[in-house]
PDB file of N, CA and C in Angstrom:
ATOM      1  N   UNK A   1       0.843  -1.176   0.000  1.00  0.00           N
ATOM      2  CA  UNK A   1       0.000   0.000   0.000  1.00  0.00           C
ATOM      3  C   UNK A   1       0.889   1.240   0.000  1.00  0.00           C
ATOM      4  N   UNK A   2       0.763   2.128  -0.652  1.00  0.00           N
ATOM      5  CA  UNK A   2       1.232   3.632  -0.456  1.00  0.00           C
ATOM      6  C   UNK A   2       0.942   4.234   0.356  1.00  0.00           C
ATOM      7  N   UNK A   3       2.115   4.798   0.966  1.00  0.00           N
ATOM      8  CA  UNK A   3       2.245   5.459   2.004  1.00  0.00           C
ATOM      9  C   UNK A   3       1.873   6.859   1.932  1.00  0.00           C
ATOM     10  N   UNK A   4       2.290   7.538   0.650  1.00  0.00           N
ATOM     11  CA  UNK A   4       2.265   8.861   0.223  1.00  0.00           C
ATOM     12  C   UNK A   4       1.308   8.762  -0.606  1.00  0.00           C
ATOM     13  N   UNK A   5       0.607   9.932  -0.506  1.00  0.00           N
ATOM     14  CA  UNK A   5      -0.787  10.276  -1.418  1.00  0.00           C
ATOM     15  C   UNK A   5      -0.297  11.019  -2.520  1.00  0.00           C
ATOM     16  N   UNK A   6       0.729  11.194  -2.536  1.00  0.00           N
ATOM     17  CA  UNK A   6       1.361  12.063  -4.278  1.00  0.00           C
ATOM     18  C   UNK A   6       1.677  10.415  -4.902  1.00  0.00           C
ATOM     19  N   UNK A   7       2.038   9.105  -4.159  1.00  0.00           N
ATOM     20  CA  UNK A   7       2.205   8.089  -4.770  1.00  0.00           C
ATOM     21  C   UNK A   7       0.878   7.439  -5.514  1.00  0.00           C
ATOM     22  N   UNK A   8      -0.284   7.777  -4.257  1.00  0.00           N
ATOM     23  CA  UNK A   8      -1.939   7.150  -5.154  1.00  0.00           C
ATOM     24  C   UNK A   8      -2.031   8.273  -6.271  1.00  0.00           C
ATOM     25  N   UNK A   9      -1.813   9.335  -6.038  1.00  0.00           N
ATOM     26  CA  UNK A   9      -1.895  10.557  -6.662  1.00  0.00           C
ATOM     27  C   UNK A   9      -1.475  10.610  -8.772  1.00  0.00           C
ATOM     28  N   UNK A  10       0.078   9.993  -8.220  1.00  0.00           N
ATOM     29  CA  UNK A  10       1.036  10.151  -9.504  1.00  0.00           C
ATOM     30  C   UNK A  10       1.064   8.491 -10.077  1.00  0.00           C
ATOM     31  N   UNK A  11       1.021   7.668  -9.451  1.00  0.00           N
ATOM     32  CA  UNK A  11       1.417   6.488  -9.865  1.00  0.00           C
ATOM     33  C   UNK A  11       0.280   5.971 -11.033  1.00  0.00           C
ATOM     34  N   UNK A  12      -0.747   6.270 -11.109  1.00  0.00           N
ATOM     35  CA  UNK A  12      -1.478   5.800 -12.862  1.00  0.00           C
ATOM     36  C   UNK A  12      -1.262   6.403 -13.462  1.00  0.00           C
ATOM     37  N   UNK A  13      -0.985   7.476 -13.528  1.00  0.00           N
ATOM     38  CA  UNK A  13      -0.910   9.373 -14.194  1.00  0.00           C
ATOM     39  C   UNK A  13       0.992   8.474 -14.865  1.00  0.00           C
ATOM     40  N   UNK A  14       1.601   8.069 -14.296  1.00  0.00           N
ATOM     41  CA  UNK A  14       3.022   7.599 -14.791  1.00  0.00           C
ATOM     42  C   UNK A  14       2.901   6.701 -15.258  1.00  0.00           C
ATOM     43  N   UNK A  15       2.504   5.377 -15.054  1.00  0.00           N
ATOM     44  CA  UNK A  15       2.024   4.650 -15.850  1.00  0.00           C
ATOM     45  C   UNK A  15       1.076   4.401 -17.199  1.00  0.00           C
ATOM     46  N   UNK A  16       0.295   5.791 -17.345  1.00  0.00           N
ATOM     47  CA  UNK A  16      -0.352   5.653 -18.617  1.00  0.00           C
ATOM     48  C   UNK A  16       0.649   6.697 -19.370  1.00  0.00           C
ATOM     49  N   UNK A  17       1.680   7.404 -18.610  1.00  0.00           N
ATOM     50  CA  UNK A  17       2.295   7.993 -19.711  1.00  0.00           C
ATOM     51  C   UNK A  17       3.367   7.489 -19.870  1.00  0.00           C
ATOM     52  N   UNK A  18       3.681   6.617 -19.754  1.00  0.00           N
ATOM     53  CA  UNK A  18       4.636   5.318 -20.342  1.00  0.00           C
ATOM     54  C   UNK A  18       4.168   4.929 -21.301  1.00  0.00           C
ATOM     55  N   UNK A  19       3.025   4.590 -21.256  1.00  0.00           N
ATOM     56  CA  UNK A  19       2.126   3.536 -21.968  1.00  0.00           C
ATOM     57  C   UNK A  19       2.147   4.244 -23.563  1.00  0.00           C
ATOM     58  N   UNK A  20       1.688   5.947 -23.262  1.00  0.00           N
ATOM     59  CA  UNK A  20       1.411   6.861 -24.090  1.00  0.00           C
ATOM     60  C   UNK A  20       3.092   7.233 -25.023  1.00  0.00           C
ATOM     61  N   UNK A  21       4.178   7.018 -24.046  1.00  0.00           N
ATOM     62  CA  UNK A  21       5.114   7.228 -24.724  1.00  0.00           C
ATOM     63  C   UNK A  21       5.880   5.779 -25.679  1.00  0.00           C
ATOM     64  N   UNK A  22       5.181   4.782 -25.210  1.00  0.00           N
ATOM     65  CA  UNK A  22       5.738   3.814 -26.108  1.00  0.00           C
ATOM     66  C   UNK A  22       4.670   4.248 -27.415  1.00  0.00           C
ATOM     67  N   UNK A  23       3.456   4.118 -27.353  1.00  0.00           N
ATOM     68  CA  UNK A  23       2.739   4.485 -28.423  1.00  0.00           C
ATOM     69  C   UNK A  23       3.498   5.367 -29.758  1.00  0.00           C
ATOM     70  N   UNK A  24       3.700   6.709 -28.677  1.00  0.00           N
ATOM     71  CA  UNK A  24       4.444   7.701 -29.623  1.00  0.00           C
ATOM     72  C   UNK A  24       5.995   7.330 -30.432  1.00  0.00           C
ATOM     73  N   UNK A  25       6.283   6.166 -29.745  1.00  0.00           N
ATOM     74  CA  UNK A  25       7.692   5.724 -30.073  1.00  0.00           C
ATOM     75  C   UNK A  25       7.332   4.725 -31.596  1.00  0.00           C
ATOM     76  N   UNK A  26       6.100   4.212 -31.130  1.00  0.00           N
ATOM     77  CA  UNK A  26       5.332   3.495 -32.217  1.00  0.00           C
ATOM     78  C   UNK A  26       5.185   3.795 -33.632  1.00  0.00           C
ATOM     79  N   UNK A  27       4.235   4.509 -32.994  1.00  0.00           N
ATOM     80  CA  UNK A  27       4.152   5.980 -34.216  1.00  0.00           C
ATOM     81  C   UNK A  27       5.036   6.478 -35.231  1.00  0.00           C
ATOM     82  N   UNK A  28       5.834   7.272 -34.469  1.00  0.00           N
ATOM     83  CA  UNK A  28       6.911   7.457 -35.402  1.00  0.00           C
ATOM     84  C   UNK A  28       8.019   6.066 -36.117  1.00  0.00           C
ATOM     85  N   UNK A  29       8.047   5.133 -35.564  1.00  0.00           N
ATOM     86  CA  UNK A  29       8.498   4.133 -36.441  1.00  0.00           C
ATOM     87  C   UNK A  29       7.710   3.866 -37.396  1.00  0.00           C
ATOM     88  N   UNK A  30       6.084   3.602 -37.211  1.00  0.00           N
ATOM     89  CA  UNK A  30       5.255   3.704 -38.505  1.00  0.00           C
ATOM     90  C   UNK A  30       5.423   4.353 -39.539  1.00  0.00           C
ATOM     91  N   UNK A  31       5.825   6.196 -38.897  1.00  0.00           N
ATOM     92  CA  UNK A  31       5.759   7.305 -40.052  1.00  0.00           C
ATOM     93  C   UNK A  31       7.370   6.689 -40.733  1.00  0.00           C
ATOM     94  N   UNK A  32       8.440   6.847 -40.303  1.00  0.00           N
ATOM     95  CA  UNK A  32       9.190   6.073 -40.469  1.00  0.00           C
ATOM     96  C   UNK A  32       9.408   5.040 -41.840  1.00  0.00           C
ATOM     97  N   UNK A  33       8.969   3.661 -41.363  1.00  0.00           N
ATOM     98  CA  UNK A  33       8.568   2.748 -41.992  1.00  0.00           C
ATOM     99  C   UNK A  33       7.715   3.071 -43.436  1.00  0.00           C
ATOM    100  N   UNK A  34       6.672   4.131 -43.170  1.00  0.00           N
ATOM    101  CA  UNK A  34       5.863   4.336 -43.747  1.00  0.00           C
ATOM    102  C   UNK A  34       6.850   5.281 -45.525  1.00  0.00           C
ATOM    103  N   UNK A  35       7.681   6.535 -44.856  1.00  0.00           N
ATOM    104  CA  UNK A  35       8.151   7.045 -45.929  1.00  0.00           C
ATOM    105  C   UNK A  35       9.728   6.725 -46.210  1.00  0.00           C
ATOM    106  N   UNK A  36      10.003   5.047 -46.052  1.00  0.00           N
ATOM    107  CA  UNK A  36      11.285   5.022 -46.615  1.00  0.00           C
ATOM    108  C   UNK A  36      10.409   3.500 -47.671  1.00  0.00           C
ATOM    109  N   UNK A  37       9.619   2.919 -47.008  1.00  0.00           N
ATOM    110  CA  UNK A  37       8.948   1.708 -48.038  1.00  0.00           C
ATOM    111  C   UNK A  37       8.076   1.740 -49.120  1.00  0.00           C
ATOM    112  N   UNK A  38       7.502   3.232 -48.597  1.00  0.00           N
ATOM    113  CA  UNK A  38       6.543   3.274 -50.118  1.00  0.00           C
ATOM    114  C   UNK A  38       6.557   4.942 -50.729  1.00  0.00           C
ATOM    115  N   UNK A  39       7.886   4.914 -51.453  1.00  0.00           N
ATOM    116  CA  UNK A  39       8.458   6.138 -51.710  1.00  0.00           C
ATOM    117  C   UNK A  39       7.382   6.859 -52.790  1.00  0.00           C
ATOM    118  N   UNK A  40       6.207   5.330 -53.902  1.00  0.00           N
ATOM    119  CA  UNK A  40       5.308   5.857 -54.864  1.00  0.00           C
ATOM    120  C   UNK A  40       4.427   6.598 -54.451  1.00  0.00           C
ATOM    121  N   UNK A  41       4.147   6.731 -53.192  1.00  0.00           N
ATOM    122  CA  UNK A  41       2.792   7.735 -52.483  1.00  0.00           C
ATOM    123  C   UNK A  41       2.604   8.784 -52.906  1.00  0.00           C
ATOM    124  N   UNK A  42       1.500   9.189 -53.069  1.00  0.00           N
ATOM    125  CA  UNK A  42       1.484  10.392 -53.659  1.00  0.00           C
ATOM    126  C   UNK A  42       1.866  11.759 -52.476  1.00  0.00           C
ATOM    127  N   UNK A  43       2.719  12.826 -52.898  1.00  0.00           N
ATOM    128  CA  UNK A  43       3.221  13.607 -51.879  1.00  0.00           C
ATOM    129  C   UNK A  43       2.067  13.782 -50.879  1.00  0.00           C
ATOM    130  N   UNK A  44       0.932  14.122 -51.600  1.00  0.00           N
ATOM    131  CA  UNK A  44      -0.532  14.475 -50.484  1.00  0.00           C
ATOM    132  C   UNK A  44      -0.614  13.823 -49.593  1.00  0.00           C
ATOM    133  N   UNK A  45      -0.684  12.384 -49.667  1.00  0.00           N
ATOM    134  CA  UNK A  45      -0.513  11.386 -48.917  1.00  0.00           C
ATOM    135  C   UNK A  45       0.258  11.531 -47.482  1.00  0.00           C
ATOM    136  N   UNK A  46       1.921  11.680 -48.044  1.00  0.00           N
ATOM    137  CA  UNK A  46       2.953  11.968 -47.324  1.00  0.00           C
ATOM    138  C   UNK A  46       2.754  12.773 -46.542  1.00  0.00           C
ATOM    139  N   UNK A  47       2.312  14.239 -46.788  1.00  0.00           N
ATOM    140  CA  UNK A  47       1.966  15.340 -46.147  1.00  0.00           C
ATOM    141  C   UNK A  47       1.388  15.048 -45.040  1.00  0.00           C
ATOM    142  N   UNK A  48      -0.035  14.429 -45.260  1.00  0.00           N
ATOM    143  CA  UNK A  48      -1.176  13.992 -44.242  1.00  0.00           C
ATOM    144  C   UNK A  48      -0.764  13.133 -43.340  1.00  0.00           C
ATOM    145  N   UNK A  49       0.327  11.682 -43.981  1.00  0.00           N
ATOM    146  CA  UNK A  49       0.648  11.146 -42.809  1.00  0.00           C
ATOM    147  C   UNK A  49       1.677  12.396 -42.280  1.00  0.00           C
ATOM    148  N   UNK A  50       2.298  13.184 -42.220  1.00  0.00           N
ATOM    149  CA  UNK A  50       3.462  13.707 -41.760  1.00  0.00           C
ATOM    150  C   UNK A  50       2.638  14.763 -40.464  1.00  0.00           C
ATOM    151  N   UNK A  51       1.496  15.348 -41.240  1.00  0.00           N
ATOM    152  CA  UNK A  51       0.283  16.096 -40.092  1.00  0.00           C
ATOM    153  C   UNK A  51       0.043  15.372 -39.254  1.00  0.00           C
ATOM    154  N   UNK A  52      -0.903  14.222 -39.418  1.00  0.00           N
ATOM    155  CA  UNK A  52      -1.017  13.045 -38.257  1.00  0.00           C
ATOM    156  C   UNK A  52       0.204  13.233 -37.254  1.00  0.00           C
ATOM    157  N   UNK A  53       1.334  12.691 -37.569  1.00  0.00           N
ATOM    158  CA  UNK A  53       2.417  12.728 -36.691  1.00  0.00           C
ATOM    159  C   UNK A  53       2.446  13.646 -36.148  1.00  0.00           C
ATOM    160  N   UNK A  54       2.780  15.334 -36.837  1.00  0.00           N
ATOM    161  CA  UNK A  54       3.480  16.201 -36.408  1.00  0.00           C
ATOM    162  C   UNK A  54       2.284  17.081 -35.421  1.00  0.00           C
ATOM    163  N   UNK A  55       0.721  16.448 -35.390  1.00  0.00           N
ATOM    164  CA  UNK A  55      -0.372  16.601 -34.321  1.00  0.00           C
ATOM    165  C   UNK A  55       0.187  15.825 -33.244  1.00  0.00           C
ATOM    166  N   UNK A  56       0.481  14.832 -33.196  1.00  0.00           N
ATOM    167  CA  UNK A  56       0.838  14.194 -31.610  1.00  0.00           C
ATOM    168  C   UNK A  56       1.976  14.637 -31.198  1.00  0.00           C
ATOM    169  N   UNK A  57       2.820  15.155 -31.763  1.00  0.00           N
ATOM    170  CA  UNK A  57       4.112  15.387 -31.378  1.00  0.00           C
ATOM    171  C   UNK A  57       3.658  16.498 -30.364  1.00  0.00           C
ATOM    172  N   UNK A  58       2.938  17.547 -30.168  1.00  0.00           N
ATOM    173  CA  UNK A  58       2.933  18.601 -29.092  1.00  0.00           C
ATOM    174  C   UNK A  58       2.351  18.281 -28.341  1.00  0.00           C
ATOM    175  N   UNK A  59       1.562  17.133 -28.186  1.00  0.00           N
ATOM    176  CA  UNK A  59       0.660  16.812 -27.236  1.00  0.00           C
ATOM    177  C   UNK A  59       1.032  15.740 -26.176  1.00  0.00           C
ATOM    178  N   UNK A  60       2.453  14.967 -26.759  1.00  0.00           N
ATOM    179  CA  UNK A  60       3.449  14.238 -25.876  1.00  0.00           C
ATOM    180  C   UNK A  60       4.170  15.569 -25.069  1.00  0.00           C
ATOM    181  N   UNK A  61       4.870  16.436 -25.913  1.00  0.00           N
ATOM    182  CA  UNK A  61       5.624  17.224 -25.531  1.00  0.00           C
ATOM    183  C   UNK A  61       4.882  17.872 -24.088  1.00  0.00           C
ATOM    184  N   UNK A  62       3.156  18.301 -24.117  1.00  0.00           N
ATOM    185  CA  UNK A  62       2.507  18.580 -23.400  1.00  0.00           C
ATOM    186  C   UNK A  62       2.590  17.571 -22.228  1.00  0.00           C
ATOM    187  N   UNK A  63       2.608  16.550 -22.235  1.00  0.00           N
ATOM    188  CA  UNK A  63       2.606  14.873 -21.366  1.00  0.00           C
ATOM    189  C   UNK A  63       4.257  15.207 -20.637  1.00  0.00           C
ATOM    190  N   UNK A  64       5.270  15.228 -21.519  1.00  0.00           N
ATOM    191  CA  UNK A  64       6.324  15.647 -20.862  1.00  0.00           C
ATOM    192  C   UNK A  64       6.306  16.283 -20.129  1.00  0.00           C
ATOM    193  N   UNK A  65       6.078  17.831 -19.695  1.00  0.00           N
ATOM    194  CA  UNK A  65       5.834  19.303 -19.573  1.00  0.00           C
ATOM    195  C   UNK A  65       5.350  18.665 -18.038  1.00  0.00           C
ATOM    196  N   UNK A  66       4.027  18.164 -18.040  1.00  0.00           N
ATOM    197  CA  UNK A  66       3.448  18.016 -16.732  1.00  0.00           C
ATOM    198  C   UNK A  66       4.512  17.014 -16.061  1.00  0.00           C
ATOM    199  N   UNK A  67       4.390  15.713 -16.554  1.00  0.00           N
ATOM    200  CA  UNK A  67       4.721  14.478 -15.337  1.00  0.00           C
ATOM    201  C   UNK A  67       6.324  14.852 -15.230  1.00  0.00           C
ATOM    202  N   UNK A  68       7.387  15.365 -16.370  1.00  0.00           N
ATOM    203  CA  UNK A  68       8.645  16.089 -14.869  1.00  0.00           C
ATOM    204  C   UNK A  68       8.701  16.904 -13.882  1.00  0.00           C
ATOM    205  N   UNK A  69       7.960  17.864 -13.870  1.00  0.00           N
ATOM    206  CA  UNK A  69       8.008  18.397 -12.691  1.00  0.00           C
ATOM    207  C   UNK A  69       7.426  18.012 -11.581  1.00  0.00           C
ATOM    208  N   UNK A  70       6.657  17.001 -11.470  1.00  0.00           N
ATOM    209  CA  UNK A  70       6.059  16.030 -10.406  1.00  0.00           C
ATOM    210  C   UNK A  70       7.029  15.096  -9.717  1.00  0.00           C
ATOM    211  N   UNK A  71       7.403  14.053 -11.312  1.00  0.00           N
ATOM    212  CA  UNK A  71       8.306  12.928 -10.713  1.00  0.00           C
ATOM    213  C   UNK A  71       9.597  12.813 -10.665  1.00  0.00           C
ATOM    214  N   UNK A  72      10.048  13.856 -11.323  1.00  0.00           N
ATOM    215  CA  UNK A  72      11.676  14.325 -11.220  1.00  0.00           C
ATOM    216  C   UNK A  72      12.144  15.219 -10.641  1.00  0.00           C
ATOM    217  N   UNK A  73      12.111  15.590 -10.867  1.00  0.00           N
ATOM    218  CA  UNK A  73      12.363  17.571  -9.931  1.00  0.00           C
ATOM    219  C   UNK A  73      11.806  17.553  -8.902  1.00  0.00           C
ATOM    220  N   UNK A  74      10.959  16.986  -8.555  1.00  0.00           N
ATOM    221  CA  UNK A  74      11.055  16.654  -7.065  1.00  0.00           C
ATOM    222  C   UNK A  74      11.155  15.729  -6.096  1.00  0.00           C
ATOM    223  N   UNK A  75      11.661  14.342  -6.614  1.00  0.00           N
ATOM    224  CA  UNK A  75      11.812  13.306  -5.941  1.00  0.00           C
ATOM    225  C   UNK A  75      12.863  13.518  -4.779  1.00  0.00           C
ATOM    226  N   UNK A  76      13.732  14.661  -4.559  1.00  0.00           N
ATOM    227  CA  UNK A  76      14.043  14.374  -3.582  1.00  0.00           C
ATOM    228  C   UNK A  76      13.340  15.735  -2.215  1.00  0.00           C
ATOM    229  N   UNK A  77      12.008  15.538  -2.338  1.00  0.00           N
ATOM    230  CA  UNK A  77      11.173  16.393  -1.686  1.00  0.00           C
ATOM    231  C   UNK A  77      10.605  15.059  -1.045  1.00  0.00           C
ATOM    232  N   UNK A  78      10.505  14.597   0.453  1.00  0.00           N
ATOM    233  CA  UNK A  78      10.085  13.809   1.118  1.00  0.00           C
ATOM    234  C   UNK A  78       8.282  13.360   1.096  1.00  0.00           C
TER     235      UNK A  78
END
């Protein structure tokens, strides 16, 4: 059981953004994968997948932003 209520607090909140950052790690191997294997795509194509991506990219960055200053920067706050 947790002792600390920043632990009930933070501990799913860290765990789904793990979860969220393998996704994003995903992702971009897709986009990846996606524009070195099928070079015939039409650029439009390319573009749109490249939007897709380049939409999640600020919204991890946002995911970053919050959970360090919680679980890093202050872990050594009792």
């Amino acid at each position: 059981m947790a002792t600390n209520s920043a632990e009930l607090m933070w501990g799913p909140g860290f765990i789904g953004f793990m979860i969220a950052t393998v996704f994003y790690g995903v992702g971009f191997g897709q986009c990846i994968y996606y524009m070195r294997y099928f070079p015939q795509d039409s650029r439009k194509l390319k573009l749109f997948i490249l939007m897709l991506f380049g939409n999640d990219t600020p919204i991890h960055i946002d995911r970053v932003i919050l959970v360090y200053p919680c679980l890093v920067s202050s872990k050594h706050v009792p």
